[in-house]
C-alpha atoms as a PDB file:
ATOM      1  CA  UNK A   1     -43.319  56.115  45.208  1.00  0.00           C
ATOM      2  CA  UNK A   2     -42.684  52.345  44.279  1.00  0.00           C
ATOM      3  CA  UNK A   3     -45.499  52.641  41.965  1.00  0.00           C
ATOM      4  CA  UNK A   4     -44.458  55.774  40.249  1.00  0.00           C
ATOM      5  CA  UNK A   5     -41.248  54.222  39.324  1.00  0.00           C
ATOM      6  CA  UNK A   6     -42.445  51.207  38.296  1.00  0.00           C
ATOM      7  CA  UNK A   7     -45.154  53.130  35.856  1.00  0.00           C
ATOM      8  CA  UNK A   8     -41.962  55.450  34.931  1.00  0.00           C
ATOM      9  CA  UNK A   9     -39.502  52.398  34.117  1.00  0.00           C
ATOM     10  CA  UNK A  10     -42.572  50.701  31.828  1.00  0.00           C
ATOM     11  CA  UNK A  11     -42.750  53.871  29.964  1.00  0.00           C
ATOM     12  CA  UNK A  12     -39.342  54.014  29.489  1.00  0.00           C
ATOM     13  CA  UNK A  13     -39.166  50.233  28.142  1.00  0.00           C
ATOM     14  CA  UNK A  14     -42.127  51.135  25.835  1.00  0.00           C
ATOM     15  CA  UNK A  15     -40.129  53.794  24.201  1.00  0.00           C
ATOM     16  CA  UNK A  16     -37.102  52.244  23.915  1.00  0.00           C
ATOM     17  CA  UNK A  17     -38.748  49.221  22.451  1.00  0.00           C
ATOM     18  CA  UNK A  18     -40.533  51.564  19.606  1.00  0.00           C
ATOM     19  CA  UNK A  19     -37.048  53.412  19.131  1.00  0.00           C
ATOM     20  CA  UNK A  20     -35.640  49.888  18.475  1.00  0.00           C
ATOM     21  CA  UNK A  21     -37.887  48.205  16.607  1.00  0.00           C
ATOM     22  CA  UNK A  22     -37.937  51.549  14.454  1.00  0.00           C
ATOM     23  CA  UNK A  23     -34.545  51.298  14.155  1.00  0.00           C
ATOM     24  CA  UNK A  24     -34.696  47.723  12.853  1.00  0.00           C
ATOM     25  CA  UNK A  25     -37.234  48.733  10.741  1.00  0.00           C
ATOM     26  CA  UNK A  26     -35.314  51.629   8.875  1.00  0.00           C
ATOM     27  CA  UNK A  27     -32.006  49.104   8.811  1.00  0.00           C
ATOM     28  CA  UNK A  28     -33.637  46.741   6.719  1.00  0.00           C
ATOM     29  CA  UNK A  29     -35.720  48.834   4.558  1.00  0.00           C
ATOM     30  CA  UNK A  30     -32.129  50.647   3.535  1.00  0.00           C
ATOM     31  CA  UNK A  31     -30.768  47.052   2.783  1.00  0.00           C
ATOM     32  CA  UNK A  32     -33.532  46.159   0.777  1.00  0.00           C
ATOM     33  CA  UNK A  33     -33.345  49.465  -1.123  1.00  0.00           C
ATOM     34  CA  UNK A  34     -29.585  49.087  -1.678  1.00  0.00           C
ATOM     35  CA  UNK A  35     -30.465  45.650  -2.838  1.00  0.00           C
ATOM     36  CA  UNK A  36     -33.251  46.614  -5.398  1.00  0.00           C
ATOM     37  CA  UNK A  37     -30.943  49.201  -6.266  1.00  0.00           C
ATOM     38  CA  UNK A  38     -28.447  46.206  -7.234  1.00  0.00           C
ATOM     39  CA  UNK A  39     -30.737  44.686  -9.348  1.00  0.00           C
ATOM     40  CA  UNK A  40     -32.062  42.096  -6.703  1.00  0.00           C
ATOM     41  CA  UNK A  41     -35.703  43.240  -5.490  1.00  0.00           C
ATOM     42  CA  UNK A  42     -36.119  39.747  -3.766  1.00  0.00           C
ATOM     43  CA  UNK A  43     -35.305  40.956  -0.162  1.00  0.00           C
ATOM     44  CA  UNK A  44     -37.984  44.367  -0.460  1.00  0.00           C
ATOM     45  CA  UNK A  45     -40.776  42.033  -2.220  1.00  0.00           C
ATOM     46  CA  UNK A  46     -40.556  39.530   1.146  1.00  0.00           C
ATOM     47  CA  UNK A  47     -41.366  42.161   3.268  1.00  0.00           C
ATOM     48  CA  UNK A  48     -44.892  42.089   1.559  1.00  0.00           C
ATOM     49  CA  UNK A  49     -47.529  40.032   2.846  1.00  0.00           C
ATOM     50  CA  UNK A  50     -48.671  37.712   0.276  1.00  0.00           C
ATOM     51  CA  UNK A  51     -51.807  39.765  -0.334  1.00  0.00           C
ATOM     52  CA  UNK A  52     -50.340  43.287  -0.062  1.00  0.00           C
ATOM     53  CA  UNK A  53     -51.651  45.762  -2.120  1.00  0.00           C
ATOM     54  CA  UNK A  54     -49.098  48.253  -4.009  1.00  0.00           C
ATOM     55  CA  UNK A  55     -51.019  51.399  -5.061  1.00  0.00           C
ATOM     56  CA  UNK A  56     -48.717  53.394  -8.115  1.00  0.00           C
ATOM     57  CA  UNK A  57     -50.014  57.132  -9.130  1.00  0.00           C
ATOM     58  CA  UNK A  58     -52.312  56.402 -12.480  1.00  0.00           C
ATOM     59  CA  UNK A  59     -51.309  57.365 -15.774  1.00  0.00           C
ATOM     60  CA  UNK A  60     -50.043  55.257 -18.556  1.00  0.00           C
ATOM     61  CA  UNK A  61     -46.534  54.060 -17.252  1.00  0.00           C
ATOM     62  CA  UNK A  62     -45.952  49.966 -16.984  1.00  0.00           C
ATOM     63  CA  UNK A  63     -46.006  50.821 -12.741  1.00  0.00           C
ATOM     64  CA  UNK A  64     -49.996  52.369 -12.955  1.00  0.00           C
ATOM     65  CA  UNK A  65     -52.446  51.229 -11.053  1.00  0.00           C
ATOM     66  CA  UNK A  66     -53.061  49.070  -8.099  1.00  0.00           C
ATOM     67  CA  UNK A  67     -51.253  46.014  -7.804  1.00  0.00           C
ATOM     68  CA  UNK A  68     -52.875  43.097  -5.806  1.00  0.00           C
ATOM     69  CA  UNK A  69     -50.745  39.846  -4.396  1.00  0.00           C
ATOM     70  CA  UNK A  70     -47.543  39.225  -4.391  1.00  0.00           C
ATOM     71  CA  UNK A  71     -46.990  37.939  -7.545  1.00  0.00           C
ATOM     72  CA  UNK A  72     -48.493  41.165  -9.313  1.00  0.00           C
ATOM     73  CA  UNK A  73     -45.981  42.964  -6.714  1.00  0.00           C
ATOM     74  CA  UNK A  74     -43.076  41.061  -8.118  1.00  0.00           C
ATOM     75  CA  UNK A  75     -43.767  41.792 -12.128  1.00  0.00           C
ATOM     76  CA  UNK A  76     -43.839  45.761 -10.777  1.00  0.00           C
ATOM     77  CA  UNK A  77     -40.521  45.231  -8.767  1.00  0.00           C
ATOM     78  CA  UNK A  78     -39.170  42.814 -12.035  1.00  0.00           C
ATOM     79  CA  UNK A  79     -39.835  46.024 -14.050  1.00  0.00           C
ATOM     80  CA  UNK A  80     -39.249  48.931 -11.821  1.00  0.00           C
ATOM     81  CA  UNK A  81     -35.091  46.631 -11.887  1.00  0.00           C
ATOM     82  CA  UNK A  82     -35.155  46.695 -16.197  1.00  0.00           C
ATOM     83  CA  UNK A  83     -36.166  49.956 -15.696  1.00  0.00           C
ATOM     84  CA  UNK A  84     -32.311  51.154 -14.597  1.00  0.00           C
ATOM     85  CA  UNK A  85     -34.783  52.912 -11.486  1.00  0.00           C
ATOM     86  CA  UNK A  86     -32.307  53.571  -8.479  1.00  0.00           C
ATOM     87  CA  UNK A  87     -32.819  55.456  -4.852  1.00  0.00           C
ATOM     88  CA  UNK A  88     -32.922  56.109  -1.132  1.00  0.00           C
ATOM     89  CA  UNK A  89     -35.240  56.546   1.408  1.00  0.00           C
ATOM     90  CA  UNK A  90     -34.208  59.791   2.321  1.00  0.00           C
ATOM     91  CA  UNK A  91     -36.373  60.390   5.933  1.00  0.00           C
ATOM     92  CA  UNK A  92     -38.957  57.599   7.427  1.00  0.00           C
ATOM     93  CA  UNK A  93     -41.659  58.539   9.984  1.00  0.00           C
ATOM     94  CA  UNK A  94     -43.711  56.033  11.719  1.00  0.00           C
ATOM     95  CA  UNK A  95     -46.633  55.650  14.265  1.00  0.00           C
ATOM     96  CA  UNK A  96     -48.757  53.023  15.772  1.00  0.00           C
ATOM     97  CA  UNK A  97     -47.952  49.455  17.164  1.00  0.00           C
ATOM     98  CA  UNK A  98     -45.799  46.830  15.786  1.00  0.00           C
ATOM     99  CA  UNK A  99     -49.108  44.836  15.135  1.00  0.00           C
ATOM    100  CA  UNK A 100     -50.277  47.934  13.124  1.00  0.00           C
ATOM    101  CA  UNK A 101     -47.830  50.110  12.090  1.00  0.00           C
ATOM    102  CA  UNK A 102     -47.841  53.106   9.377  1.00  0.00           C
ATOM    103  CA  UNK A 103     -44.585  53.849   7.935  1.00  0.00           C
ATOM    104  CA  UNK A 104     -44.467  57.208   5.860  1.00  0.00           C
ATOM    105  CA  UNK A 105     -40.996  56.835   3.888  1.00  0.00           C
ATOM    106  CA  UNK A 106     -39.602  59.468   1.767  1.00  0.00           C
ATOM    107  CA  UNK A 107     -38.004  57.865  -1.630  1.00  0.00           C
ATOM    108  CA  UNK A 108     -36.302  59.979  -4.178  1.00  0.00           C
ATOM    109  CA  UNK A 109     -35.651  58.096  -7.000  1.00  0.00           C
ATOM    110  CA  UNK A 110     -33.806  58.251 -10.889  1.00  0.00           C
ATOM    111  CA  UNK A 111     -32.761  56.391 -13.878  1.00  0.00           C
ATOM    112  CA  UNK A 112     -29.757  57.662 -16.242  1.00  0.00           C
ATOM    113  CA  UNK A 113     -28.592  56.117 -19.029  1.00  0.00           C
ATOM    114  CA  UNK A 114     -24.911  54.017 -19.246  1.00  0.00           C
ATOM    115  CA  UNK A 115     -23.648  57.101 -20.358  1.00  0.00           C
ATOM    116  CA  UNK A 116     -25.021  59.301 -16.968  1.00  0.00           C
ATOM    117  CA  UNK A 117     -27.703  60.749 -19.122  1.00  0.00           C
ATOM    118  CA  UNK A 118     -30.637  61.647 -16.676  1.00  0.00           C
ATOM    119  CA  UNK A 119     -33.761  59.609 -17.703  1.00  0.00           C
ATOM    120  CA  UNK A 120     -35.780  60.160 -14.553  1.00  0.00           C
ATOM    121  CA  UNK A 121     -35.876  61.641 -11.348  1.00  0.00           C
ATOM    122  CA  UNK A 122     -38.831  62.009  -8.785  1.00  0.00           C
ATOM    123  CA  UNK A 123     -39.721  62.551  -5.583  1.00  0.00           C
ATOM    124  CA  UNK A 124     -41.831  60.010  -3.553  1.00  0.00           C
ATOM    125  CA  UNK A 125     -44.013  59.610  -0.429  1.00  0.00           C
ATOM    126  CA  UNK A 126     -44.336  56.215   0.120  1.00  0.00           C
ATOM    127  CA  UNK A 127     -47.465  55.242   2.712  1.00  0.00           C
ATOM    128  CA  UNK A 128     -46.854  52.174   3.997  1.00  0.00           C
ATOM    129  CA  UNK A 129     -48.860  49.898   6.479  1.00  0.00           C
ATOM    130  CA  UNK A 130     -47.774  47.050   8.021  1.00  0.00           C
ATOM    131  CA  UNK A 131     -48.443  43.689  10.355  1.00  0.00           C
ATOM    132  CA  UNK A 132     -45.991  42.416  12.407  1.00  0.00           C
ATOM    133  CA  UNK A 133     -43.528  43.582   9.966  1.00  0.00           C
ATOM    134  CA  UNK A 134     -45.306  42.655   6.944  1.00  0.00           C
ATOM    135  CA  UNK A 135     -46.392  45.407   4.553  1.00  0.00           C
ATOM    136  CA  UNK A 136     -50.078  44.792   3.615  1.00  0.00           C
ATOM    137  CA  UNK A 137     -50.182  47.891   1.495  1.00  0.00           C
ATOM    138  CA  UNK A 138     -48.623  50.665  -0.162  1.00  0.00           C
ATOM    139  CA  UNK A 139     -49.214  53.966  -1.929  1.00  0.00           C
ATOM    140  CA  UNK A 140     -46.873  55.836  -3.409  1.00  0.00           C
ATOM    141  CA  UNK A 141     -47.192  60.025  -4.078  1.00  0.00           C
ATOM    142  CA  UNK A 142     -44.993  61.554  -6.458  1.00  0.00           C
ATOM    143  CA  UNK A 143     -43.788  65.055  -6.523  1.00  0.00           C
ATOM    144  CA  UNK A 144     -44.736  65.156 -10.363  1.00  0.00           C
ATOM    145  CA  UNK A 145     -46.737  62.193 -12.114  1.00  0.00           C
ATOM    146  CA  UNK A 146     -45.811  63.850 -15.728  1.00  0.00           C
ATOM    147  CA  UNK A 147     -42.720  62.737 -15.027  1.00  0.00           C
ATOM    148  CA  UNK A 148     -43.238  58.824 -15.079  1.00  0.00           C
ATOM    149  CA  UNK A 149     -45.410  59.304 -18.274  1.00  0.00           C
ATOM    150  CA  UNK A 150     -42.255  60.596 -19.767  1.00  0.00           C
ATOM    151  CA  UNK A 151     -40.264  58.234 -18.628  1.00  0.00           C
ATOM    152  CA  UNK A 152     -42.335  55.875 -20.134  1.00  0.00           C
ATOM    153  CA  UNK A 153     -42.009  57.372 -23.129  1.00  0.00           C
ATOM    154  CA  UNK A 154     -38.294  57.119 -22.947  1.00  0.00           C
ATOM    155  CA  UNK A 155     -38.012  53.761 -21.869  1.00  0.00           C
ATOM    156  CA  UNK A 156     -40.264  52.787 -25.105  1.00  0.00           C
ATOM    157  CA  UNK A 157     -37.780  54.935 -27.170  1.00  0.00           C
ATOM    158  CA  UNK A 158     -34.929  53.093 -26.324  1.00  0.00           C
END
């Protein structure tokens, strides 16, 4: 019986751990969002590891492609800010160990003009895997990718 209990308490701790660090985990990623949403994108771009990879959908926006390193990371973050681009993470899944963990976050974002005009708005699935806490890549999947080419279009017409 002492056995049982003993296997049933670790179990317990194991999932309470996970439900905490999870917790921890969503906490900060809605600070950083709140953050880049305030213009400062320095507290989301340290949660990348210095040679994350950020994959955008392709097409011809200023945020296509793949984005290697952190410095490469920061230009998209530096532009994503000029961009007026705000959001939430709306749900956030995740599975694995803290020393390999896959985040799937759900991001809808938009960008209106100073008047409230709507410029942009998408839906995102952001896959994100991490180490230790450190994101070492990203990919994000849009609802509708014609939408950032217009956007782009837009942003060049203003």
């Amino acid at each position: 019986m002492g056995m049982q209990l003993r296997f049933l308490a670790g179990v317990s701790t194991a999932f309470a751990v996970k439900l905490l660090v999870m917790r921890a985990l969503t906490l900060k990623l809605q600070r950083d969002i709140e953050a880049l949403n305030n213009g400062d994108y320095r507290p989301l771009l340290a949660s990348f590891h210095r040679d994350a990879v950020l994959r955008f959908a392709d097409g011809n926006s200023r945020w296509s492609g793949t984005h290697r390193g952190r410095p490469a990371i920061e230009k998209f973050f530096q532009d994503f800010v000029a961009a007026g681009i705000k959001g939430q993470i709306t749900e956030i899944y995740s599975g694995g160990a803290p020393w390999r963990m896959t985040l799937l976050a759900r991001f809808d974002d938009y960008a209106r003009t100073a008047d409230r005009t709507e410029l942009h708005s998408n839906r995102t699935v952001l896959l994100i895997r991490t180490s230790w806490g450190k994101i070492i890549s990203q990919e994000d999947f849009f609802e509708d990718t014609t939408r950032i080419d217009a956007f782009e279009k837009k942003l060049r017409q203003l």
